[in-house]
PDB file of N, CA and C in Angstrom:
ATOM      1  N   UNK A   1       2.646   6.004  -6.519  1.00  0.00           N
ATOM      2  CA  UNK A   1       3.592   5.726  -5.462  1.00  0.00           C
ATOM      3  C   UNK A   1       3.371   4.363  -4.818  1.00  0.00           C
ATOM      4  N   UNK A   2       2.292   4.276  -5.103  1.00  0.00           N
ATOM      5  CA  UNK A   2       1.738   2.228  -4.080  1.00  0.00           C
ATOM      6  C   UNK A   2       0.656   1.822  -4.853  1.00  0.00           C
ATOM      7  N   UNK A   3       1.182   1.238  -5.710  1.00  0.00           N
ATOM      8  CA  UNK A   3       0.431   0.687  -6.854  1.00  0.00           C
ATOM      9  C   UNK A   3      -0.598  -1.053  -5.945  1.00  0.00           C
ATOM     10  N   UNK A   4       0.782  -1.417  -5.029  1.00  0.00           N
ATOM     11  CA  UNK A   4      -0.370  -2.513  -4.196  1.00  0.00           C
ATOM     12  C   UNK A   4       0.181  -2.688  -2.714  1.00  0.00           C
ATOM     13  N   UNK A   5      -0.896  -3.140  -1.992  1.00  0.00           N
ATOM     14  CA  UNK A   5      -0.215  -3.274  -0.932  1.00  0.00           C
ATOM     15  C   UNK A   5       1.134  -3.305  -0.533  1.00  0.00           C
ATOM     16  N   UNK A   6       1.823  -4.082  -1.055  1.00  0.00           N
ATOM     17  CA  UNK A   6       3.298  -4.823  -1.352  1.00  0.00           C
ATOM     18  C   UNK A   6       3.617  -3.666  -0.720  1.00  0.00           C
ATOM     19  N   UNK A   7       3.728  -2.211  -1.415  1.00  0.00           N
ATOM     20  CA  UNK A   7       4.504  -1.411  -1.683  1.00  0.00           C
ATOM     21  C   UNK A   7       4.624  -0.519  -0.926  1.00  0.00           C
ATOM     22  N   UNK A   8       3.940  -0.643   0.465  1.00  0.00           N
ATOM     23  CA  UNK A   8       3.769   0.150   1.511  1.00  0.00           C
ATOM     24  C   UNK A   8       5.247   0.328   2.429  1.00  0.00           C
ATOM     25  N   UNK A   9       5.988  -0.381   1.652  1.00  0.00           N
ATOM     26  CA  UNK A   9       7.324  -0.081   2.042  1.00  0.00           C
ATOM     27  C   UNK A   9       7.882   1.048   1.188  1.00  0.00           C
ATOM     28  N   UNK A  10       8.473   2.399   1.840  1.00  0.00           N
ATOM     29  CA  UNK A  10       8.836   3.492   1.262  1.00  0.00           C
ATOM     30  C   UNK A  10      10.480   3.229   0.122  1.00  0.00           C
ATOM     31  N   UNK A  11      10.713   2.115   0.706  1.00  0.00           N
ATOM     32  CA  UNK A  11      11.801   1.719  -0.139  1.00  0.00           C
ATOM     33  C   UNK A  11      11.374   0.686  -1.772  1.00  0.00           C
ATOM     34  N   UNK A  12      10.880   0.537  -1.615  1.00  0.00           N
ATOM     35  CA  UNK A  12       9.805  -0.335  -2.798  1.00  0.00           C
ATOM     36  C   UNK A  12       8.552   0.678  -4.072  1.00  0.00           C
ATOM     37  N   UNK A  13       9.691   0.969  -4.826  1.00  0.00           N
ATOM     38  CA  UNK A  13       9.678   2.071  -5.483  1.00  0.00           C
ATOM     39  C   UNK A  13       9.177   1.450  -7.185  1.00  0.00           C
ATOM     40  N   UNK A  14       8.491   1.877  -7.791  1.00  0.00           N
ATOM     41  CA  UNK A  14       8.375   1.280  -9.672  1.00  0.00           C
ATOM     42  C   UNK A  14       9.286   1.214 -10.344  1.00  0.00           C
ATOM     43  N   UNK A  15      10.582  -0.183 -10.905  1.00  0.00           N
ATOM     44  CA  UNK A  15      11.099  -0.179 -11.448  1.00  0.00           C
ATOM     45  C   UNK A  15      11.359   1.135 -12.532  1.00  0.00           C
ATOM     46  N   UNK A  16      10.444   1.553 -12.938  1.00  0.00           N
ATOM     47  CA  UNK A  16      10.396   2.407 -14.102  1.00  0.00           C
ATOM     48  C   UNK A  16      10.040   3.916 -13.727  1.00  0.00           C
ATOM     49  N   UNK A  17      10.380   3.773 -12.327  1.00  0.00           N
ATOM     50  CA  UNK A  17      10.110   5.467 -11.688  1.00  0.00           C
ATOM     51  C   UNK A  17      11.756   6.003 -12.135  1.00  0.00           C
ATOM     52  N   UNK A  18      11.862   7.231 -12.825  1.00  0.00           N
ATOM     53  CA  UNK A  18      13.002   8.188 -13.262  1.00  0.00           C
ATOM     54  C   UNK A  18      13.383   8.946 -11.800  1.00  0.00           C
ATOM     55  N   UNK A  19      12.406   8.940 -10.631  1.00  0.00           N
ATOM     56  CA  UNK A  19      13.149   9.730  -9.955  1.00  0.00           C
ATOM     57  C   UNK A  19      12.906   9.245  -8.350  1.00  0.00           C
ATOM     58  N   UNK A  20      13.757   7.991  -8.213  1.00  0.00           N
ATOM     59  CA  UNK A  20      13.097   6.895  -7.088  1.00  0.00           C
ATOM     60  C   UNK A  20      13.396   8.038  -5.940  1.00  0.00           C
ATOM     61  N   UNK A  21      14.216   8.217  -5.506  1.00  0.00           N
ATOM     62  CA  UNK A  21      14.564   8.896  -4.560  1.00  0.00           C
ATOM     63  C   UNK A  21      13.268  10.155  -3.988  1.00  0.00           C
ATOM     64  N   UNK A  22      13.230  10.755  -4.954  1.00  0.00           N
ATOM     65  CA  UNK A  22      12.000  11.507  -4.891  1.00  0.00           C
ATOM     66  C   UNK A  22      10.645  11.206  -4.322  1.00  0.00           C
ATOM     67  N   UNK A  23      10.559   9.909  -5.165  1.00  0.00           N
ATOM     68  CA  UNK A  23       9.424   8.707  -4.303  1.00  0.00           C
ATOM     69  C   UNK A  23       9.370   8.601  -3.099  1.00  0.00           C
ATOM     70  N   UNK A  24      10.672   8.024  -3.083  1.00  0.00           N
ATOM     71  CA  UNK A  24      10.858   7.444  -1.674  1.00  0.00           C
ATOM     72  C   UNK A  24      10.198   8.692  -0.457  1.00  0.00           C
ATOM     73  N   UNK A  25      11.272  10.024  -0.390  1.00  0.00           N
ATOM     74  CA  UNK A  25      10.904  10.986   0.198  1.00  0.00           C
ATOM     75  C   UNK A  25       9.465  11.225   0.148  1.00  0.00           C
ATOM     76  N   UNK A  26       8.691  11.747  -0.810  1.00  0.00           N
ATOM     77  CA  UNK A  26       7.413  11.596  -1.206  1.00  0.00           C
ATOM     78  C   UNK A  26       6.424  10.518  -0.591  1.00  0.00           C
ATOM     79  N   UNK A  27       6.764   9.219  -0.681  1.00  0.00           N
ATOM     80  CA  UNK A  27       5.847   7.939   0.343  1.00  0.00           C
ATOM     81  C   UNK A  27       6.096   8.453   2.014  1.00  0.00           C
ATOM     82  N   UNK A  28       6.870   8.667   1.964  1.00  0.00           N
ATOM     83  CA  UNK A  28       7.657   9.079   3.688  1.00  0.00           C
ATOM     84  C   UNK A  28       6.264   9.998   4.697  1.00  0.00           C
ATOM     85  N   UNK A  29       6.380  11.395   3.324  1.00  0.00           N
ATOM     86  CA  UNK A  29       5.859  12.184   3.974  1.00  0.00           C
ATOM     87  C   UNK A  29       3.845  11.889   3.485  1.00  0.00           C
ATOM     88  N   UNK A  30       3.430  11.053   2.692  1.00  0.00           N
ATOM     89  CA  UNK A  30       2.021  11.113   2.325  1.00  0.00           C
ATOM     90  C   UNK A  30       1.681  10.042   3.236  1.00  0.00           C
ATOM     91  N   UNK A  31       2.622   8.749   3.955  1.00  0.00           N
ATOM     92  CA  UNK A  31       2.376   7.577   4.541  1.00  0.00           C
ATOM     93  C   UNK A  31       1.977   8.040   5.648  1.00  0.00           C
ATOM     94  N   UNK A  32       3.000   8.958   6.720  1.00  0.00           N
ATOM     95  CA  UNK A  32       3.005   9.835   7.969  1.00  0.00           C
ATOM     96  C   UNK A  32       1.528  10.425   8.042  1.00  0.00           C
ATOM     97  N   UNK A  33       1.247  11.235   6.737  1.00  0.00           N
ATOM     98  CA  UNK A  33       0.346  12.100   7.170  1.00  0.00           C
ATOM     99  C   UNK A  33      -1.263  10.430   6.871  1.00  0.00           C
ATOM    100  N   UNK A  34      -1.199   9.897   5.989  1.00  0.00           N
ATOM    101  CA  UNK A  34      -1.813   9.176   6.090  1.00  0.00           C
ATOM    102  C   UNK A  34      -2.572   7.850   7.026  1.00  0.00           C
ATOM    103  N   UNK A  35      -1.581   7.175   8.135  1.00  0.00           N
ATOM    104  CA  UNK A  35      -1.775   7.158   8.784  1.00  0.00           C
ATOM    105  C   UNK A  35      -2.883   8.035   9.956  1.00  0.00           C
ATOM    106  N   UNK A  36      -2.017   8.945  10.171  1.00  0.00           N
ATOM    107  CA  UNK A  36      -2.640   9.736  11.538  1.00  0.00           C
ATOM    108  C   UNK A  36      -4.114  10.076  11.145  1.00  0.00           C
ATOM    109  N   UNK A  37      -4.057   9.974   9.595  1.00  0.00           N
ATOM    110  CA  UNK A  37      -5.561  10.617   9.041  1.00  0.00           C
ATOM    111  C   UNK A  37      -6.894   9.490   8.641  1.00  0.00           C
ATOM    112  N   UNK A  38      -6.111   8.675   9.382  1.00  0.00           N
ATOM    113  CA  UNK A  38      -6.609   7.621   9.134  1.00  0.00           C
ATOM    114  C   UNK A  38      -7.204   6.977   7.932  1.00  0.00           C
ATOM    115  N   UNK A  39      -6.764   7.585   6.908  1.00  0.00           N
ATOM    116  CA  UNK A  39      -7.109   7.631   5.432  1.00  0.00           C
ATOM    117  C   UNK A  39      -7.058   6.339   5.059  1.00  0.00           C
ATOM    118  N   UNK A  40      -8.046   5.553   3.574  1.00  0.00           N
ATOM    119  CA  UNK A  40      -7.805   4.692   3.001  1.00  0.00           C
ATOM    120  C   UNK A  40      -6.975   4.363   1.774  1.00  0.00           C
ATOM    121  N   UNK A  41      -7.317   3.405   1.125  1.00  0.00           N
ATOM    122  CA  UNK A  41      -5.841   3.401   0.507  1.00  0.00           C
ATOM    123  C   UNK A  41      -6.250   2.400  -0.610  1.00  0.00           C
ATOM    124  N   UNK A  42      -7.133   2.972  -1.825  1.00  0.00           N
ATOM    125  CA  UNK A  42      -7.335   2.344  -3.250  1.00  0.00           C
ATOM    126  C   UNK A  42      -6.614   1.709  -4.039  1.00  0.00           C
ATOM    127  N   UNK A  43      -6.617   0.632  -4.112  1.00  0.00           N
ATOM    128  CA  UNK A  43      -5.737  -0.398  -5.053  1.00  0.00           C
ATOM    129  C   UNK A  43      -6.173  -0.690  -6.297  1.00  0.00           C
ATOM    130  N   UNK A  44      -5.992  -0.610  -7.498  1.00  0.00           N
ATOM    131  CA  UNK A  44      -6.460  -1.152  -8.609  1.00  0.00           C
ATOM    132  C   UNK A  44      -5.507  -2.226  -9.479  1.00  0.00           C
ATOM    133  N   UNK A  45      -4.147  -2.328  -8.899  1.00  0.00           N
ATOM    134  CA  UNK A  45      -4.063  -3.243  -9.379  1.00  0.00           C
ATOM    135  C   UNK A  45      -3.393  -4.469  -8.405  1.00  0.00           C
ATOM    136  N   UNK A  46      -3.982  -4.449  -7.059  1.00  0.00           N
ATOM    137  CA  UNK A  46      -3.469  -5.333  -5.971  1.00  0.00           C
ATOM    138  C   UNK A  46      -4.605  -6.752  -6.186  1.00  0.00           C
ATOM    139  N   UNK A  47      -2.892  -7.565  -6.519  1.00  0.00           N
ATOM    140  CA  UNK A  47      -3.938  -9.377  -6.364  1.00  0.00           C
ATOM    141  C   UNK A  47      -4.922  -9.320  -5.293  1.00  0.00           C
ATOM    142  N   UNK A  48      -5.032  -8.771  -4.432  1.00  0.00           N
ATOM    143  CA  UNK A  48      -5.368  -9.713  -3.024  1.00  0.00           C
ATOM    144  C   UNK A  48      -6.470  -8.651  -2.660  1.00  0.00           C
ATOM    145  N   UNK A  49      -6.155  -7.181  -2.559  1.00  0.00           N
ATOM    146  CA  UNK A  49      -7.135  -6.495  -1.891  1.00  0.00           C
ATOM    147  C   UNK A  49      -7.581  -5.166  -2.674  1.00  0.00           C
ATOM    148  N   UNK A  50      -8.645  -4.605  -2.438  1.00  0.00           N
ATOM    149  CA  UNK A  50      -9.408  -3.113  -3.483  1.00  0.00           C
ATOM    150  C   UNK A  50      -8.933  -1.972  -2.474  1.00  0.00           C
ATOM    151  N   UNK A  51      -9.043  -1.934  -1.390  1.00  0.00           N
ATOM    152  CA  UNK A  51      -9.311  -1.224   0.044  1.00  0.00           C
ATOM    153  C   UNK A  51      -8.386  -1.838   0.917  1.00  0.00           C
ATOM    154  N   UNK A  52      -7.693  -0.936   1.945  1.00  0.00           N
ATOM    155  CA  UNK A  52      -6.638  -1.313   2.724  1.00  0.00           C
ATOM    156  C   UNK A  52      -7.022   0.080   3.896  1.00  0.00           C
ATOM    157  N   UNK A  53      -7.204   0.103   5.066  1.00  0.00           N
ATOM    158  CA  UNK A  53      -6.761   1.089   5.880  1.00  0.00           C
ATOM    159  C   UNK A  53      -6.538   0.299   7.374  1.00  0.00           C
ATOM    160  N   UNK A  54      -5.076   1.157   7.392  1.00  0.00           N
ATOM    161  CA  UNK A  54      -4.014   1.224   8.295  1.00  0.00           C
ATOM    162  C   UNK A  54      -4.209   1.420   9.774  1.00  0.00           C
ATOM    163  N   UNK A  55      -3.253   1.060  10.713  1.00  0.00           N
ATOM    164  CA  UNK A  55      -3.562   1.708  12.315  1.00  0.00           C
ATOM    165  C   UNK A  55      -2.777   3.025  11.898  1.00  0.00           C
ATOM    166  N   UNK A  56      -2.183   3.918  13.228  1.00  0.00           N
ATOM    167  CA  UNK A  56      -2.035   5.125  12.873  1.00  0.00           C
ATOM    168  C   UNK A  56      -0.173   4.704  12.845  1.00  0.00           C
ATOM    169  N   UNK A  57      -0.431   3.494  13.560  1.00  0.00           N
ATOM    170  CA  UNK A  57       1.451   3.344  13.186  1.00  0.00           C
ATOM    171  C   UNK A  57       1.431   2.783  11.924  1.00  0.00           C
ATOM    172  N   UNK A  58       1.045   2.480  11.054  1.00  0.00           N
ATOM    173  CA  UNK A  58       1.233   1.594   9.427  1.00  0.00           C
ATOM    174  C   UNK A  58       1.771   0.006  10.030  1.00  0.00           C
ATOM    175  N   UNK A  59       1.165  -0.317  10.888  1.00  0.00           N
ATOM    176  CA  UNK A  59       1.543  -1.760  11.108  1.00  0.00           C
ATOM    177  C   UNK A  59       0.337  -2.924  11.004  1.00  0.00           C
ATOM    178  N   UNK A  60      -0.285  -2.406  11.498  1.00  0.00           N
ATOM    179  CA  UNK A  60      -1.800  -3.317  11.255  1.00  0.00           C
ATOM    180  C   UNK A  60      -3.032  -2.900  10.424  1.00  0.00           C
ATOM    181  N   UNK A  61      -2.953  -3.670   9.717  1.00  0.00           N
ATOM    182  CA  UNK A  61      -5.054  -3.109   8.918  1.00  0.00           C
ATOM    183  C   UNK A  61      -6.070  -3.706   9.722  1.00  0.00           C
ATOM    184  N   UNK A  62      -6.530  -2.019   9.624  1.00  0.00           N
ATOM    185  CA  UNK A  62      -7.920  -2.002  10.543  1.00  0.00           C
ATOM    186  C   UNK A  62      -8.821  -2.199   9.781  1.00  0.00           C
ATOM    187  N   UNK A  63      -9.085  -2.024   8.620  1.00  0.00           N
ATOM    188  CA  UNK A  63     -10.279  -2.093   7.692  1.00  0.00           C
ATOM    189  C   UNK A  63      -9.847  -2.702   6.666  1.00  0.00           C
ATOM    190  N   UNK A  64     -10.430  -3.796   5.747  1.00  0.00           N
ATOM    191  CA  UNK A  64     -10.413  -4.370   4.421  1.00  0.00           C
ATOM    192  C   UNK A  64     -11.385  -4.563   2.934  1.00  0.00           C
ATOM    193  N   UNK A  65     -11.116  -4.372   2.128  1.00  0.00           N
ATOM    194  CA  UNK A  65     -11.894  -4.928   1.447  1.00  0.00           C
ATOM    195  C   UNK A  65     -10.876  -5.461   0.840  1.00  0.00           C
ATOM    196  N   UNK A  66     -11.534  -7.130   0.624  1.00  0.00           N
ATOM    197  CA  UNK A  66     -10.781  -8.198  -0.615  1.00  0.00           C
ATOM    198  C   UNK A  66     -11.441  -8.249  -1.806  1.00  0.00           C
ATOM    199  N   UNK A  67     -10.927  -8.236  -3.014  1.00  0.00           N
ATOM    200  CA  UNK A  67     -11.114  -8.703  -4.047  1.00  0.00           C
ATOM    201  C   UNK A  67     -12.124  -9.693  -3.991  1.00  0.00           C
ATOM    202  N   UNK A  68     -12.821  -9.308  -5.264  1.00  0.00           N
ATOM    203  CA  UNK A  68     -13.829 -10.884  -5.003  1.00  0.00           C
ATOM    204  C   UNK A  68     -13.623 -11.746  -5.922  1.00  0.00           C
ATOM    205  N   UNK A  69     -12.830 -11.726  -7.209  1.00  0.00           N
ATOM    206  CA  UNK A  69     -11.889 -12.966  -7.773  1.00  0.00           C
ATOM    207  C   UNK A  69     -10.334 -13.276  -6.926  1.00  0.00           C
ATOM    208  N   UNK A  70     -10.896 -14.591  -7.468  1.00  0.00           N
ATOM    209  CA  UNK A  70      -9.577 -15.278  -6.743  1.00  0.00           C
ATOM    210  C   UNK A  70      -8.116 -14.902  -7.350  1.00  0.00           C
ATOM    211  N   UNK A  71      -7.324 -14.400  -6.400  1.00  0.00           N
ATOM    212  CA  UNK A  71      -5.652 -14.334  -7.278  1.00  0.00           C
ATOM    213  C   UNK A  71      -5.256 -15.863  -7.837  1.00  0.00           C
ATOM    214  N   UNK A  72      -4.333 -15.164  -9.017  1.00  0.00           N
ATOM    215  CA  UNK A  72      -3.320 -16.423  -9.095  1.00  0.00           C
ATOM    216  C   UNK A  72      -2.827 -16.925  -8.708  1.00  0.00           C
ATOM    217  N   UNK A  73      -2.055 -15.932  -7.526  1.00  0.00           N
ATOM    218  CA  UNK A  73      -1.198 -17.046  -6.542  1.00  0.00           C
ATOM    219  C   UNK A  73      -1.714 -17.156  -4.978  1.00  0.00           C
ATOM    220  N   UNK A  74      -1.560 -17.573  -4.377  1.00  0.00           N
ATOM    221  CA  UNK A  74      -2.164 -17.362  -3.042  1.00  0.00           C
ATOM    222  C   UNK A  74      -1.358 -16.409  -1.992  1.00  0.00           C
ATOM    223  N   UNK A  75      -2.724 -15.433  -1.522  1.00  0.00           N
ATOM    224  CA  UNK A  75      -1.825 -14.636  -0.269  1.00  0.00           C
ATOM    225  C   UNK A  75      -0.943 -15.338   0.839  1.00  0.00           C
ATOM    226  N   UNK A  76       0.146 -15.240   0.845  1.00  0.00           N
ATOM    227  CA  UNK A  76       0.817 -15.588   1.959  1.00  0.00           C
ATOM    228  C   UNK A  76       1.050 -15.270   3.589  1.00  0.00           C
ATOM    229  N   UNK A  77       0.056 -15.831   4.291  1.00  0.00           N
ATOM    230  CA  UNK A  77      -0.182 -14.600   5.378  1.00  0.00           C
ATOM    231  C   UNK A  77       1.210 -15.067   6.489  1.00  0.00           C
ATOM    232  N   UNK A  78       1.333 -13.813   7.407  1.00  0.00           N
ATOM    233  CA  UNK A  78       2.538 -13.885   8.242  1.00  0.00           C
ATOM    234  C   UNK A  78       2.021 -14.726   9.074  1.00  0.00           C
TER     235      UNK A  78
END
């Protein structure tokens, strides 16, 4: 369902998912409960980061781990 950070948007679904909609609903309700649970969030194939955890609104990361090779392209921060 969140293959990388990127994708922490519930609308940002795998080209090659057969049943996006399903997803979508599905990220909705594992993001919600994830948050509040303050749970982390394993990346294996994110340029930028291994480890990601969230505030309890999904707006800020409280915890990181970065990659320790450099990406190809550079993170673009806000």
């Amino acid at each position: 369902l969140m293959p990388t950070h990127a994708h922490q948007n519930p609308l940002w679904v795998l080209a090659y998912d057969d049943y996006p909609m399903t997803s979508i609903f599905a990220k909705d309700r594992i993001l919600a409960e994830a948050y509040q649970g303050n749970y982390k969030f394993i990346f294996y194939h994110d340029a930028y980061y291994r480890m990601i955890q969230w505030d309890q609104a999904g707006k800020e990361i409280i915890s990181e781990l970065k990659r320790e090779a450099k990406p190809k392209v550079p993170l673009l921060n806000k």
